[in-house]
PDB file of N, CA and C in Angstrom:
ATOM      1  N   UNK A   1      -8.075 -12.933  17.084  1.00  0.00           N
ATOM      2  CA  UNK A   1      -8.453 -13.771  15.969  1.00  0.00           C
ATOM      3  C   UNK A   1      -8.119 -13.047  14.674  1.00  0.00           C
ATOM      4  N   UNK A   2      -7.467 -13.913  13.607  1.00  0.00           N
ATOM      5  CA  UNK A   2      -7.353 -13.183  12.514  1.00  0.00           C
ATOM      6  C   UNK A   2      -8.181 -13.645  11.664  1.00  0.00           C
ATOM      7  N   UNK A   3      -8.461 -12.552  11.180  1.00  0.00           N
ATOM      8  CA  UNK A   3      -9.570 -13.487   9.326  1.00  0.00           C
ATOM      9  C   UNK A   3      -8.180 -13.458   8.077  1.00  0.00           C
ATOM     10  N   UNK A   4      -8.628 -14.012   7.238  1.00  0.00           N
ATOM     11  CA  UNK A   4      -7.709 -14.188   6.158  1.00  0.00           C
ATOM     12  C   UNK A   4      -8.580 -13.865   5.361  1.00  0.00           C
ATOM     13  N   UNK A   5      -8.906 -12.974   4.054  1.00  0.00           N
ATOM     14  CA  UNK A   5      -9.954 -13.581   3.199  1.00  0.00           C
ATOM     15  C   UNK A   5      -9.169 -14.001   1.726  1.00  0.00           C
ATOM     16  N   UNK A   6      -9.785 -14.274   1.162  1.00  0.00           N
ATOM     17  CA  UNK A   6      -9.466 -14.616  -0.041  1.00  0.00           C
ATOM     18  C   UNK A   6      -8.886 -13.317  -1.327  1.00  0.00           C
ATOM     19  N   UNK A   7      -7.953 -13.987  -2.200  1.00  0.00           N
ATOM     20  CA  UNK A   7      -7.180 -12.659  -2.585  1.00  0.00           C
ATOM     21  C   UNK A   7      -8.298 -12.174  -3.796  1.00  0.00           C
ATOM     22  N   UNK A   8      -8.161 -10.742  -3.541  1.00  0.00           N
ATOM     23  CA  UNK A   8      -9.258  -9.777  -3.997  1.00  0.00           C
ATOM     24  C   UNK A   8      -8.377  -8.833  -4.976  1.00  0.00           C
ATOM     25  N   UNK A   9      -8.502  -8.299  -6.059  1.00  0.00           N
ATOM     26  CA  UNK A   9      -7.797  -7.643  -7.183  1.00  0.00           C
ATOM     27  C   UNK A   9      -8.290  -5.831  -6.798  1.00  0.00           C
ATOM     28  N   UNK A  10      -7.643  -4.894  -6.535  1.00  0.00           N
ATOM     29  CA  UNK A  10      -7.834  -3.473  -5.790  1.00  0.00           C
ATOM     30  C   UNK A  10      -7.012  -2.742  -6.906  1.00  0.00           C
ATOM     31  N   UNK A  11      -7.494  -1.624  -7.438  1.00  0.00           N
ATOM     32  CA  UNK A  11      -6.690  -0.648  -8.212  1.00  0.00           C
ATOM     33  C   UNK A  11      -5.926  -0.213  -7.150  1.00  0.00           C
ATOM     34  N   UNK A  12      -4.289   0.157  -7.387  1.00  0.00           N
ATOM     35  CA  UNK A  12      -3.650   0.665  -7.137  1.00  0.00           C
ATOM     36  C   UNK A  12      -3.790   1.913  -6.203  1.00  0.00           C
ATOM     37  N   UNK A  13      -4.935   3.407  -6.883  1.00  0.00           N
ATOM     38  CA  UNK A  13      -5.285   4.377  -6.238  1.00  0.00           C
ATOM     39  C   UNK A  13      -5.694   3.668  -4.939  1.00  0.00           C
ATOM     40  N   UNK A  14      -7.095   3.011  -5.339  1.00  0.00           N
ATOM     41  CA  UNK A  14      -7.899   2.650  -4.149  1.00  0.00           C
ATOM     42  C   UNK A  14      -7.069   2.335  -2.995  1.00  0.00           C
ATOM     43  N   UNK A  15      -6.032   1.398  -3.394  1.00  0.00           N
ATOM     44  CA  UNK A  15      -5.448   0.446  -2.424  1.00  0.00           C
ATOM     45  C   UNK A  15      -4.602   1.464  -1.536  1.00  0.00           C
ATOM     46  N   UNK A  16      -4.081   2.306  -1.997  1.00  0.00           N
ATOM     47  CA  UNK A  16      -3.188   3.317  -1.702  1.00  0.00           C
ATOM     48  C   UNK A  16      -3.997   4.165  -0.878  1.00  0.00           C
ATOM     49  N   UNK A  17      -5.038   4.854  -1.094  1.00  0.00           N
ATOM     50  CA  UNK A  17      -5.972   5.276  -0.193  1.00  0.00           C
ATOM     51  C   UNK A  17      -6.707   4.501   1.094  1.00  0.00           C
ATOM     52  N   UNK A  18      -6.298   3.133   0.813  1.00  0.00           N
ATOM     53  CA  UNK A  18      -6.934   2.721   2.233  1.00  0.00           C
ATOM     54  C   UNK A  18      -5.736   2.599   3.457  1.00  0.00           C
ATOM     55  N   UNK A  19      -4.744   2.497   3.100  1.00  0.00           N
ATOM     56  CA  UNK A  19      -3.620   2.453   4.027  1.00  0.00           C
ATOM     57  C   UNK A  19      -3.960   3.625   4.762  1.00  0.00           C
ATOM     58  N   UNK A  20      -3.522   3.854   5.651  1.00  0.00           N
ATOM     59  CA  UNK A  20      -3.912   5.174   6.828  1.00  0.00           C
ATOM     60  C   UNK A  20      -2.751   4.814   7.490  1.00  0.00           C
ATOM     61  N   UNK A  21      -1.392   3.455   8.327  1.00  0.00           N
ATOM     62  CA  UNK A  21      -0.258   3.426   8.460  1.00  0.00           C
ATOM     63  C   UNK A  21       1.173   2.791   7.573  1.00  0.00           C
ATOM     64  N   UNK A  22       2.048   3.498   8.076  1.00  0.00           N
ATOM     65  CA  UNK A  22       3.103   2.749   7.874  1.00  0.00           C
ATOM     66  C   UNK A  22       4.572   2.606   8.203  1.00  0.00           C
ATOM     67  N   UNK A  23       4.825   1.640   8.525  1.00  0.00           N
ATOM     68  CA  UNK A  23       6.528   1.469   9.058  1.00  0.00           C
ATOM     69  C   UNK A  23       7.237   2.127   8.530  1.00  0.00           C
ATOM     70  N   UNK A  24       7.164   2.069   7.356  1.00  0.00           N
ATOM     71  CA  UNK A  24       7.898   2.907   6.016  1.00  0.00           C
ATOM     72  C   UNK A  24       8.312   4.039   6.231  1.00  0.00           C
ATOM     73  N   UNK A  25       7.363   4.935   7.230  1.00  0.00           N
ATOM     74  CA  UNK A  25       7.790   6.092   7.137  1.00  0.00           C
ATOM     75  C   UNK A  25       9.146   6.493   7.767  1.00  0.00           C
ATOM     76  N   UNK A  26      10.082   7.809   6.921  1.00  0.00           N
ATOM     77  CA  UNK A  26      11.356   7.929   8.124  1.00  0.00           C
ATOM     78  C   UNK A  26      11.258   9.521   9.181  1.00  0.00           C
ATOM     79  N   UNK A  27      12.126   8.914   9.735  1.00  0.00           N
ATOM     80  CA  UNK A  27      12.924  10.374  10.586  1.00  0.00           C
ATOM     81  C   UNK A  27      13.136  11.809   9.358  1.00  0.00           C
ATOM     82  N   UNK A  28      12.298  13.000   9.628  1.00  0.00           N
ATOM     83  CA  UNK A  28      12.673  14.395   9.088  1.00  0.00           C
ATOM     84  C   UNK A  28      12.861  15.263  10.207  1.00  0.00           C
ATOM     85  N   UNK A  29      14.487  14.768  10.484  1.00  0.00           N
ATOM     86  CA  UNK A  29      14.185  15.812  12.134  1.00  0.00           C
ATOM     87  C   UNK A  29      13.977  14.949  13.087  1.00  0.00           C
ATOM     88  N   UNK A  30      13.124  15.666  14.069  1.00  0.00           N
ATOM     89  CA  UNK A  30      12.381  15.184  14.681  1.00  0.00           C
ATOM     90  C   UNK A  30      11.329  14.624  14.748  1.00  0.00           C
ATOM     91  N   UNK A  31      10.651  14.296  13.214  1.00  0.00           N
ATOM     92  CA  UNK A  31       9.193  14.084  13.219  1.00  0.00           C
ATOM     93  C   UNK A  31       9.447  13.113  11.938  1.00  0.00           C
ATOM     94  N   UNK A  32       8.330  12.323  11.959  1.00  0.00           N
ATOM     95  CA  UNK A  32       8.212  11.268  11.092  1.00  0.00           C
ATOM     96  C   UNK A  32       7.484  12.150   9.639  1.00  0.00           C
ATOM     97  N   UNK A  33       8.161  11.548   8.467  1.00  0.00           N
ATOM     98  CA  UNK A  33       7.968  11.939   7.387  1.00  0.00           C
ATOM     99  C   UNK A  33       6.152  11.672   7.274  1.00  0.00           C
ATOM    100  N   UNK A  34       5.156  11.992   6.461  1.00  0.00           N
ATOM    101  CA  UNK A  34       4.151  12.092   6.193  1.00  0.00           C
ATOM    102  C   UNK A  34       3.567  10.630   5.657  1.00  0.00           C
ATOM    103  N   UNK A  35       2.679  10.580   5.460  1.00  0.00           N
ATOM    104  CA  UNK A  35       2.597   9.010   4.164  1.00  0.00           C
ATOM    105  C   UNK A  35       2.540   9.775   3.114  1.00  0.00           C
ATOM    106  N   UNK A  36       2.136  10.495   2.662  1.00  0.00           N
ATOM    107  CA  UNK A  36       2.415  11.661   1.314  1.00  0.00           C
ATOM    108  C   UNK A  36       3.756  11.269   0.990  1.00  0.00           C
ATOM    109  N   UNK A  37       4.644  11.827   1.945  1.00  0.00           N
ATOM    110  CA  UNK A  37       6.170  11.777   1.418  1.00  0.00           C
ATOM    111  C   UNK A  37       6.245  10.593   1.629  1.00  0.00           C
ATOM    112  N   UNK A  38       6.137   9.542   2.427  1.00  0.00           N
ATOM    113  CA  UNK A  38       6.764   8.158   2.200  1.00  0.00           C
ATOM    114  C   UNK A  38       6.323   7.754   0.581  1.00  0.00           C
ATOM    115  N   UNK A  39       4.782   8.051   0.448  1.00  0.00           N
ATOM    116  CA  UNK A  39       4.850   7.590  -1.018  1.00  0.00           C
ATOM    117  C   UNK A  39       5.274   7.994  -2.251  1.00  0.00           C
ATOM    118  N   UNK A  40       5.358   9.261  -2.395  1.00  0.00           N
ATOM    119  CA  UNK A  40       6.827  10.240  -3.289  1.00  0.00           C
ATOM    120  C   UNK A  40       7.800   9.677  -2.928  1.00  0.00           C
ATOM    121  N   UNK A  41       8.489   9.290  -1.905  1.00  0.00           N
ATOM    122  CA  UNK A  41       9.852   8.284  -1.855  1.00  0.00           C
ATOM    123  C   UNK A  41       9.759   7.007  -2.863  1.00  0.00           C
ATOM    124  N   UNK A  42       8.927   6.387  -2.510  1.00  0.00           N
ATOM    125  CA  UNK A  42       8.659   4.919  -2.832  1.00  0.00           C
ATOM    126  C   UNK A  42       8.629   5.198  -4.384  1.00  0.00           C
ATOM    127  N   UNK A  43       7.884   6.406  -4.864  1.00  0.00           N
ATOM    128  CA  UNK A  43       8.177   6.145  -6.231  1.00  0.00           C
ATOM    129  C   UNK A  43       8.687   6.804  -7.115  1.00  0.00           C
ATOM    130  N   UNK A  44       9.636   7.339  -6.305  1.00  0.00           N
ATOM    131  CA  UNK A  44      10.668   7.795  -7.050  1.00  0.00           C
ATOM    132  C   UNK A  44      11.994   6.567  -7.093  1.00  0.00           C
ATOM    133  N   UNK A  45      11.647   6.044  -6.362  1.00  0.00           N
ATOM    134  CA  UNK A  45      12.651   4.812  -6.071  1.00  0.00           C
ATOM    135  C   UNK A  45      12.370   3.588  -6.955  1.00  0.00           C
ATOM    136  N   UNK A  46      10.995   3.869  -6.901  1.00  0.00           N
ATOM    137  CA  UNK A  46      10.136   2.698  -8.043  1.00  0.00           C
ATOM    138  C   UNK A  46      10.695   3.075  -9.621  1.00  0.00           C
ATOM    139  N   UNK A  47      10.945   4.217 -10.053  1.00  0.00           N
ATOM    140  CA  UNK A  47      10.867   5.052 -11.417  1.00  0.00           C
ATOM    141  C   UNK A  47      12.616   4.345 -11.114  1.00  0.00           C
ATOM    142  N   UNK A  48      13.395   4.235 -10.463  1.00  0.00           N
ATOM    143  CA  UNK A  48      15.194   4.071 -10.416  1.00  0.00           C
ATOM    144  C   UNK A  48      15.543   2.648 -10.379  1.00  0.00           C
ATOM    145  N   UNK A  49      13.966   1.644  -9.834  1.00  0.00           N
ATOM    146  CA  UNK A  49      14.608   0.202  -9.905  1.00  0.00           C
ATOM    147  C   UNK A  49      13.990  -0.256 -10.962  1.00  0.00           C
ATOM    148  N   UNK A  50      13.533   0.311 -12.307  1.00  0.00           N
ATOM    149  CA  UNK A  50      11.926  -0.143 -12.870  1.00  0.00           C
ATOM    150  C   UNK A  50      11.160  -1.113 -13.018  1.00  0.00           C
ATOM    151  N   UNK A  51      10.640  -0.654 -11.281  1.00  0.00           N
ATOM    152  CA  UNK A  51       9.386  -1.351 -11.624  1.00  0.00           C
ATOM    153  C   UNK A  51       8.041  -0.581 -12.101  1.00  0.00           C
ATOM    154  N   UNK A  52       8.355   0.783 -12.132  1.00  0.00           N
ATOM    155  CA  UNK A  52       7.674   1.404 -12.925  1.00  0.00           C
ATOM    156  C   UNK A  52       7.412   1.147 -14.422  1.00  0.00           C
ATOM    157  N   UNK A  53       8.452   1.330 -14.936  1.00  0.00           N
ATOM    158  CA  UNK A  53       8.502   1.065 -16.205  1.00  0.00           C
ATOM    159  C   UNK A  53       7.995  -0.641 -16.485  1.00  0.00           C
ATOM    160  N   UNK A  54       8.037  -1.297 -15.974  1.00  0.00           N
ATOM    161  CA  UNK A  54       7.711  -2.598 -16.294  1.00  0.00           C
ATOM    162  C   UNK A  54       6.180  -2.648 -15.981  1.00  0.00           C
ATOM    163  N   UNK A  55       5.678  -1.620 -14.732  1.00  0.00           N
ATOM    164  CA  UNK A  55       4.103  -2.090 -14.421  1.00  0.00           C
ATOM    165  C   UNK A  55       3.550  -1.210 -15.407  1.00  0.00           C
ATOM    166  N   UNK A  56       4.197   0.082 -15.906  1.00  0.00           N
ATOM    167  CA  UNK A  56       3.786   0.675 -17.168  1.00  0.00           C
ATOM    168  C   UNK A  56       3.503   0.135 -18.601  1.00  0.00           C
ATOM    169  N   UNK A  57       4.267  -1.135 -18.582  1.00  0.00           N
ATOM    170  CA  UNK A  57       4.462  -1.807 -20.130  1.00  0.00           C
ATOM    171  C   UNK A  57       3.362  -2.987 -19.732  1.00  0.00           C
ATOM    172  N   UNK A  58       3.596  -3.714 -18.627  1.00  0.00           N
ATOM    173  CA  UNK A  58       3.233  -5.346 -18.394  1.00  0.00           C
ATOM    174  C   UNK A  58       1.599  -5.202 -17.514  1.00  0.00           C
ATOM    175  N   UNK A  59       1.695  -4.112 -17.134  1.00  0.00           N
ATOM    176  CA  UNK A  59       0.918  -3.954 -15.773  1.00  0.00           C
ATOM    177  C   UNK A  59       1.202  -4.781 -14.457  1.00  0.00           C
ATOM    178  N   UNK A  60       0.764  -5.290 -13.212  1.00  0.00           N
ATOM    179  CA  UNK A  60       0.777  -5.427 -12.065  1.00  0.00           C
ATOM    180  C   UNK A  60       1.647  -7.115 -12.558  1.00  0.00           C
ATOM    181  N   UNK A  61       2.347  -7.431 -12.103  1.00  0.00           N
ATOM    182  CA  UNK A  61       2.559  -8.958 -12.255  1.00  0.00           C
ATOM    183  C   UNK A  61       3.193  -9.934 -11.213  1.00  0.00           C
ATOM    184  N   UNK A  62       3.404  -9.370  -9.909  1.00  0.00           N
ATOM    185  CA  UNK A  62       4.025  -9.821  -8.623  1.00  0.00           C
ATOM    186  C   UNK A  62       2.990 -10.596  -8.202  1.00  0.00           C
ATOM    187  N   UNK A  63       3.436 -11.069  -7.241  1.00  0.00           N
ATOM    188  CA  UNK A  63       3.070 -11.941  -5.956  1.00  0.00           C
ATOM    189  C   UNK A  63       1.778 -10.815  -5.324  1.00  0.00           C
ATOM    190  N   UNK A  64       0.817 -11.470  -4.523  1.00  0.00           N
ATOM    191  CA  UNK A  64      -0.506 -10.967  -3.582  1.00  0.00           C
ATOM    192  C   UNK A  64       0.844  -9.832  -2.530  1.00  0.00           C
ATOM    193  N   UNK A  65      -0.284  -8.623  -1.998  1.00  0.00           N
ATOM    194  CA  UNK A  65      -0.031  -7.797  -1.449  1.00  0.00           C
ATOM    195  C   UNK A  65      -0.755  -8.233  -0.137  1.00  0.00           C
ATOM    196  N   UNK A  66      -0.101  -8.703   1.339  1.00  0.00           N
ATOM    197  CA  UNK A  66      -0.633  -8.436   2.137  1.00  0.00           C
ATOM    198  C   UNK A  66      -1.084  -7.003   2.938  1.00  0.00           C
ATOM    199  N   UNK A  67      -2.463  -6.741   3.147  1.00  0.00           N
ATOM    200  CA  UNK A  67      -2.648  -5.633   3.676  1.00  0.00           C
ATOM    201  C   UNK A  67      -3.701  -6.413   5.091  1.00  0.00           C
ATOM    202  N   UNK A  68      -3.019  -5.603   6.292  1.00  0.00           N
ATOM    203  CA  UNK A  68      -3.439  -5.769   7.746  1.00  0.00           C
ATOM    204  C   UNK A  68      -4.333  -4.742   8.095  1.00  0.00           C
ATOM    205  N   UNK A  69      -5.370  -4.993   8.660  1.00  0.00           N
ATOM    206  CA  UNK A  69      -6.026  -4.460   9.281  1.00  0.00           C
ATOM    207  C   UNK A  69      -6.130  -4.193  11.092  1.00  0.00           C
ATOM    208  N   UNK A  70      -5.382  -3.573  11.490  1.00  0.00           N
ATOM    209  CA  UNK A  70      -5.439  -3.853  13.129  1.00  0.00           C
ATOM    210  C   UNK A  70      -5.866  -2.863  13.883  1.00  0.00           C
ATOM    211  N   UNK A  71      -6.690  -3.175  15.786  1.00  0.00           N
ATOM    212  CA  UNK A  71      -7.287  -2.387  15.822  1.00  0.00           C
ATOM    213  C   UNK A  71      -6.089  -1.483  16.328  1.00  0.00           C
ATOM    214  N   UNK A  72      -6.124   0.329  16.562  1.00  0.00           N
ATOM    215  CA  UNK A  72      -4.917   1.226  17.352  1.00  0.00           C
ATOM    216  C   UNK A  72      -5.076   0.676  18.361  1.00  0.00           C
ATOM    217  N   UNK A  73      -3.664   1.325  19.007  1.00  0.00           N
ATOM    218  CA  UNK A  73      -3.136   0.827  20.184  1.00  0.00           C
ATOM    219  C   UNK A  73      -3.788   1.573  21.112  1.00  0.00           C
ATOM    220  N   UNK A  74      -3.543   1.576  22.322  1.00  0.00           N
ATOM    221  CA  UNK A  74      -4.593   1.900  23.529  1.00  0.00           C
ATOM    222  C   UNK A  74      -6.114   2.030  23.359  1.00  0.00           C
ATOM    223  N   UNK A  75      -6.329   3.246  23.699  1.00  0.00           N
ATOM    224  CA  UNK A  75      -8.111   3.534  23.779  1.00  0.00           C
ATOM    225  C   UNK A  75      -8.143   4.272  22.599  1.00  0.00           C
ATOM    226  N   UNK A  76      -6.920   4.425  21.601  1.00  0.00           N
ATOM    227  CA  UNK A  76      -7.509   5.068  19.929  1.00  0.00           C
ATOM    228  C   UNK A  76      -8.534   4.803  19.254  1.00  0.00           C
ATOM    229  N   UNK A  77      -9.417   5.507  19.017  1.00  0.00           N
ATOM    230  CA  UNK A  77     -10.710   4.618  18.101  1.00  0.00           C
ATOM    231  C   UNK A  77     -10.194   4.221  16.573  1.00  0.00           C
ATOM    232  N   UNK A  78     -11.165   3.653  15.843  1.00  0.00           N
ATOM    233  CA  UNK A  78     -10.023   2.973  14.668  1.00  0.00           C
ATOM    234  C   UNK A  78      -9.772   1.746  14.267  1.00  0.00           C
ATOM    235  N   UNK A  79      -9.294   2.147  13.359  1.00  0.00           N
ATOM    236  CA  UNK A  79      -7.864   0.697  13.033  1.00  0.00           C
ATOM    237  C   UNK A  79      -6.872   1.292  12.356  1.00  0.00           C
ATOM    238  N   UNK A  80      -5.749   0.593  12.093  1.00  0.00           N
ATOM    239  CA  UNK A  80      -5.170   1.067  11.232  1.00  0.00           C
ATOM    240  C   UNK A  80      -4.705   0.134  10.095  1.00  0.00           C
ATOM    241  N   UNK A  81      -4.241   0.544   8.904  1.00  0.00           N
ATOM    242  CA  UNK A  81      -4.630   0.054   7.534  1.00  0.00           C
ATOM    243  C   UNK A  81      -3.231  -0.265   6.960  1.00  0.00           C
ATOM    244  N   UNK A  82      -2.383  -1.414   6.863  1.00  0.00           N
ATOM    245  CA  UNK A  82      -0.767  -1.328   6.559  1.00  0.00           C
ATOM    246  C   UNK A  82      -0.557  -2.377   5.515  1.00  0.00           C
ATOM    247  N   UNK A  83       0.381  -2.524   5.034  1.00  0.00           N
ATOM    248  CA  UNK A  83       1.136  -3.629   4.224  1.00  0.00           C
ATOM    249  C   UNK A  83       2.405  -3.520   4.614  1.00  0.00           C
ATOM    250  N   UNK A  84       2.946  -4.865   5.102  1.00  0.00           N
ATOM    251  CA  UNK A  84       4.274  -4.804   5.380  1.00  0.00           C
ATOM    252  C   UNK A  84       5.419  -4.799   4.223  1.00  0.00           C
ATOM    253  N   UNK A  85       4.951  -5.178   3.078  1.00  0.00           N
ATOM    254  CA  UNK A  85       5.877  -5.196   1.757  1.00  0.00           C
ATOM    255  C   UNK A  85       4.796  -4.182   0.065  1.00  0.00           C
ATOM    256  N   UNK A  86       5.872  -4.247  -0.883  1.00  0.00           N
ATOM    257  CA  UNK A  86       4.855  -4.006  -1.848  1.00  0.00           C
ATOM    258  C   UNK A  86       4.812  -1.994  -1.941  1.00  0.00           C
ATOM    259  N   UNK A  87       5.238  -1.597  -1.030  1.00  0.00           N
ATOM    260  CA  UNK A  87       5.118   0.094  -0.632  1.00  0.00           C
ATOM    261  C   UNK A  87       5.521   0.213  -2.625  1.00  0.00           C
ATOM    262  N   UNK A  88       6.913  -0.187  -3.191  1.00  0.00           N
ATOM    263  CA  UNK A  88       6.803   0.462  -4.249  1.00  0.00           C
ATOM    264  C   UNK A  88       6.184   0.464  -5.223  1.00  0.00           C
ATOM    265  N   UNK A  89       5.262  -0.930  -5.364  1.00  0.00           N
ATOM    266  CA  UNK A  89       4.357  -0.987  -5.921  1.00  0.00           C
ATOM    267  C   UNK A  89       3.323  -0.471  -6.147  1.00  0.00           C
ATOM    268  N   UNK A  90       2.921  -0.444  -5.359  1.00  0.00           N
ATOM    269  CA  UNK A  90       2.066   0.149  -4.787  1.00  0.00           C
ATOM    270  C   UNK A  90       1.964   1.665  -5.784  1.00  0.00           C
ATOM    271  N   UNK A  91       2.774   2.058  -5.273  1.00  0.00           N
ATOM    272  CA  UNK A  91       2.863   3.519  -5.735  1.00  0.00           C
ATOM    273  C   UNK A  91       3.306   3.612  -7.008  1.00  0.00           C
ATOM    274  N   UNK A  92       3.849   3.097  -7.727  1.00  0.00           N
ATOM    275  CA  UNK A  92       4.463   3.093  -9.458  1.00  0.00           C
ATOM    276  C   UNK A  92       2.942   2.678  -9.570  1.00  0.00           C
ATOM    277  N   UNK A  93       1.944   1.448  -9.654  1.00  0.00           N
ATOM    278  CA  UNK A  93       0.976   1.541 -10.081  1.00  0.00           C
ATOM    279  C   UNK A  93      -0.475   2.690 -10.059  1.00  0.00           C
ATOM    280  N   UNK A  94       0.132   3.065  -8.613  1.00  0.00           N
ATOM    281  CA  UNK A  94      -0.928   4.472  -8.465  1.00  0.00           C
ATOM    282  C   UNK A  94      -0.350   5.526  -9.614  1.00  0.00           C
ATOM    283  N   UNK A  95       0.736   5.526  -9.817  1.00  0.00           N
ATOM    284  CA  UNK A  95       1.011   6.542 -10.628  1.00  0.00           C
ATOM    285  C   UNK A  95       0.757   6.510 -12.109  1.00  0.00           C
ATOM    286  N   UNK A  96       0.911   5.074 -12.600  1.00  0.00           N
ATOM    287  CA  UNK A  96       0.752   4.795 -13.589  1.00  0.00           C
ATOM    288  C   UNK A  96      -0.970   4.760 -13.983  1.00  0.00           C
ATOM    289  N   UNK A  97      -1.748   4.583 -13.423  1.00  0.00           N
ATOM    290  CA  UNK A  97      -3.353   5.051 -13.227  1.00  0.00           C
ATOM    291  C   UNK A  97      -3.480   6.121 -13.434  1.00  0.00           C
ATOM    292  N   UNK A  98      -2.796   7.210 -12.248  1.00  0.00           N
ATOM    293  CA  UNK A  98      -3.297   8.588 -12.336  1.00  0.00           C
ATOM    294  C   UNK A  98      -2.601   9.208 -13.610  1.00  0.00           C
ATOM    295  N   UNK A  99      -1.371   8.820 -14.239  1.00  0.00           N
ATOM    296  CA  UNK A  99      -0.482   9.497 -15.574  1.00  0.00           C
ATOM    297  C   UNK A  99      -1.653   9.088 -17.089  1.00  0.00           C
ATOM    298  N   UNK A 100      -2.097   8.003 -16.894  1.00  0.00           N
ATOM    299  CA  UNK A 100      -2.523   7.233 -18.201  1.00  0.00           C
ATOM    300  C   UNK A 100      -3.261   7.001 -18.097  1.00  0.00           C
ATOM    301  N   UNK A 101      -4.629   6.567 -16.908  1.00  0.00           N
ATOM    302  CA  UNK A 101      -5.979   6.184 -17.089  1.00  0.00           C
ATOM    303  C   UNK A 101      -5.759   4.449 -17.162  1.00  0.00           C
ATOM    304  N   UNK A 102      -5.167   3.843 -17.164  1.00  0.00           N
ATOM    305  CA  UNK A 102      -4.871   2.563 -17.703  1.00  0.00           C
ATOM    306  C   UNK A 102      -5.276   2.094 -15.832  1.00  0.00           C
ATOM    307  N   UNK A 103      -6.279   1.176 -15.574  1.00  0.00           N
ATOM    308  CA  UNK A 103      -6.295   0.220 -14.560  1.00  0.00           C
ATOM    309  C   UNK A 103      -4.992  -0.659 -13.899  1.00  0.00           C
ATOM    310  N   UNK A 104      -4.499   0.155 -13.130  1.00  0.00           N
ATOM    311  CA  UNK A 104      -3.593  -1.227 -12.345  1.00  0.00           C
ATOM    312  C   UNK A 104      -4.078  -2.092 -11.223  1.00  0.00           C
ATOM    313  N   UNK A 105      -4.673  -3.543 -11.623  1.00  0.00           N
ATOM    314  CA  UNK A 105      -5.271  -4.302 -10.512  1.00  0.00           C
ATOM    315  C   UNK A 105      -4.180  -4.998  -9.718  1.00  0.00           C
ATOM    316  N   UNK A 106      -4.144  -4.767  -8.210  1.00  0.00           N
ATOM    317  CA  UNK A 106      -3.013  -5.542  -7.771  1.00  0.00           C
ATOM    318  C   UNK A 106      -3.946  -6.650  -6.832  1.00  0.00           C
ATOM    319  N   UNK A 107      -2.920  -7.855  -6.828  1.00  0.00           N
ATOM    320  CA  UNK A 107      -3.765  -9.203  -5.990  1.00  0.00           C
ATOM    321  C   UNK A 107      -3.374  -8.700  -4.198  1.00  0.00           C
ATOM    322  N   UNK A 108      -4.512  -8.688  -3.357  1.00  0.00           N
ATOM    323  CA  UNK A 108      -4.429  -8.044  -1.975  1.00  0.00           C
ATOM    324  C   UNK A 108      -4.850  -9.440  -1.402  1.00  0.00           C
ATOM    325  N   UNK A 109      -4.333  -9.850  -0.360  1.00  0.00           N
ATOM    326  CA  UNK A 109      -4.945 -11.110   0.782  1.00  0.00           C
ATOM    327  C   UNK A 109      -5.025 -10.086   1.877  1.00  0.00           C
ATOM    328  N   UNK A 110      -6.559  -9.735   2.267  1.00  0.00           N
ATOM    329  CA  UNK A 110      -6.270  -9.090   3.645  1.00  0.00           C
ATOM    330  C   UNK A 110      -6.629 -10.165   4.850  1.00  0.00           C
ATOM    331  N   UNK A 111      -5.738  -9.779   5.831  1.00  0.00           N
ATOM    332  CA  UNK A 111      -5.367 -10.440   7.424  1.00  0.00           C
ATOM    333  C   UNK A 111      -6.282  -9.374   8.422  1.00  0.00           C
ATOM    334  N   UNK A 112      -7.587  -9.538   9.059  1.00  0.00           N
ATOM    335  CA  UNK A 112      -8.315  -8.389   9.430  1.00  0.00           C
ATOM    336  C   UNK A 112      -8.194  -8.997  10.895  1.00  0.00           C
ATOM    337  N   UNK A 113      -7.371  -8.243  11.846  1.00  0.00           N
ATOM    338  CA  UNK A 113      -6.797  -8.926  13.063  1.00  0.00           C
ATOM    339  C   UNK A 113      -7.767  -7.696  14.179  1.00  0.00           C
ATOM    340  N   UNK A 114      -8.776  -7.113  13.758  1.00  0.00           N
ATOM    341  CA  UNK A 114     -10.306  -6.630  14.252  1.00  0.00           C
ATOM    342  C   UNK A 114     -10.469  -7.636  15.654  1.00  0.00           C
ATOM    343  N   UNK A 115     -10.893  -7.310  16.509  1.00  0.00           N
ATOM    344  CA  UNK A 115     -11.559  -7.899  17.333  1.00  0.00           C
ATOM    345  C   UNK A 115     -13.101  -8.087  17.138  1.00  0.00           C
ATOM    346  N   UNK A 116     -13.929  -8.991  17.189  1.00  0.00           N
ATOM    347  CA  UNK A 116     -14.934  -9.418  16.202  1.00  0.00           C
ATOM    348  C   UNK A 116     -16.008  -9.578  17.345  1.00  0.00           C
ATOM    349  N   UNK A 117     -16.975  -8.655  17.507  1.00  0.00           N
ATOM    350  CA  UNK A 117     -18.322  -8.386  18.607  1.00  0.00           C
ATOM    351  C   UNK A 117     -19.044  -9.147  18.496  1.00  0.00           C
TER     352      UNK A 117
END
């Protein structure tokens, strides 16, 4: 069963701190890059397409961020915490928070695909 809830406005940091997975991440080697480094990717990539510079001037102005909630796979205890789009956003607005103090609210619809007791 999935819940949908209604779209909820999340600072940037916060939002960024609740993720715990992501697709995003790549191959270093043999081992998957960190979410640390996936998100230093994302916004350094963010600072080269600017959407930095635009969430710096305009603040947040896109489309809702889906973020999933699902439970891990096998007998992992947990869930894990993802957005399938939005990664650079994400992160140009975290940055732009932590550089300036300035609030970046982004619009989140979470999908909480939890199994429900």
């Amino acid at each position: 069963m999935v819940t949908l809830n209604a779209t909820q406005f999340i600072g940037a940091q916060e939002l960024m701190g609740q993720i715990n997975h992501s697709y995003e991440t790549k191959r270093v080697g043999t081992r998957l890059e960190s979410l640390d480094q996936m998100w230093s990717r994302k916004l350094e990539a963010s600072k080269e397409r600017g959407i930095h510079s635009s969430i710096m001037e305009r603040g947040y102005q896109g489309e809702d961020i889906a973020l999933h909630i699902t439970p891990r796979w096998g007998d992992e205890p947990g869930h894990n915490v993802f957005v399938d789009d939005g990664h650079h956003r994400i992160a140009a607005g975290a940055d732009v928070e932590r550089t300036t103090g300035k609030s970046v609210m982004i619009p989140v619809k979470t999908f909480d695909q939890r199994k429900k007791v």
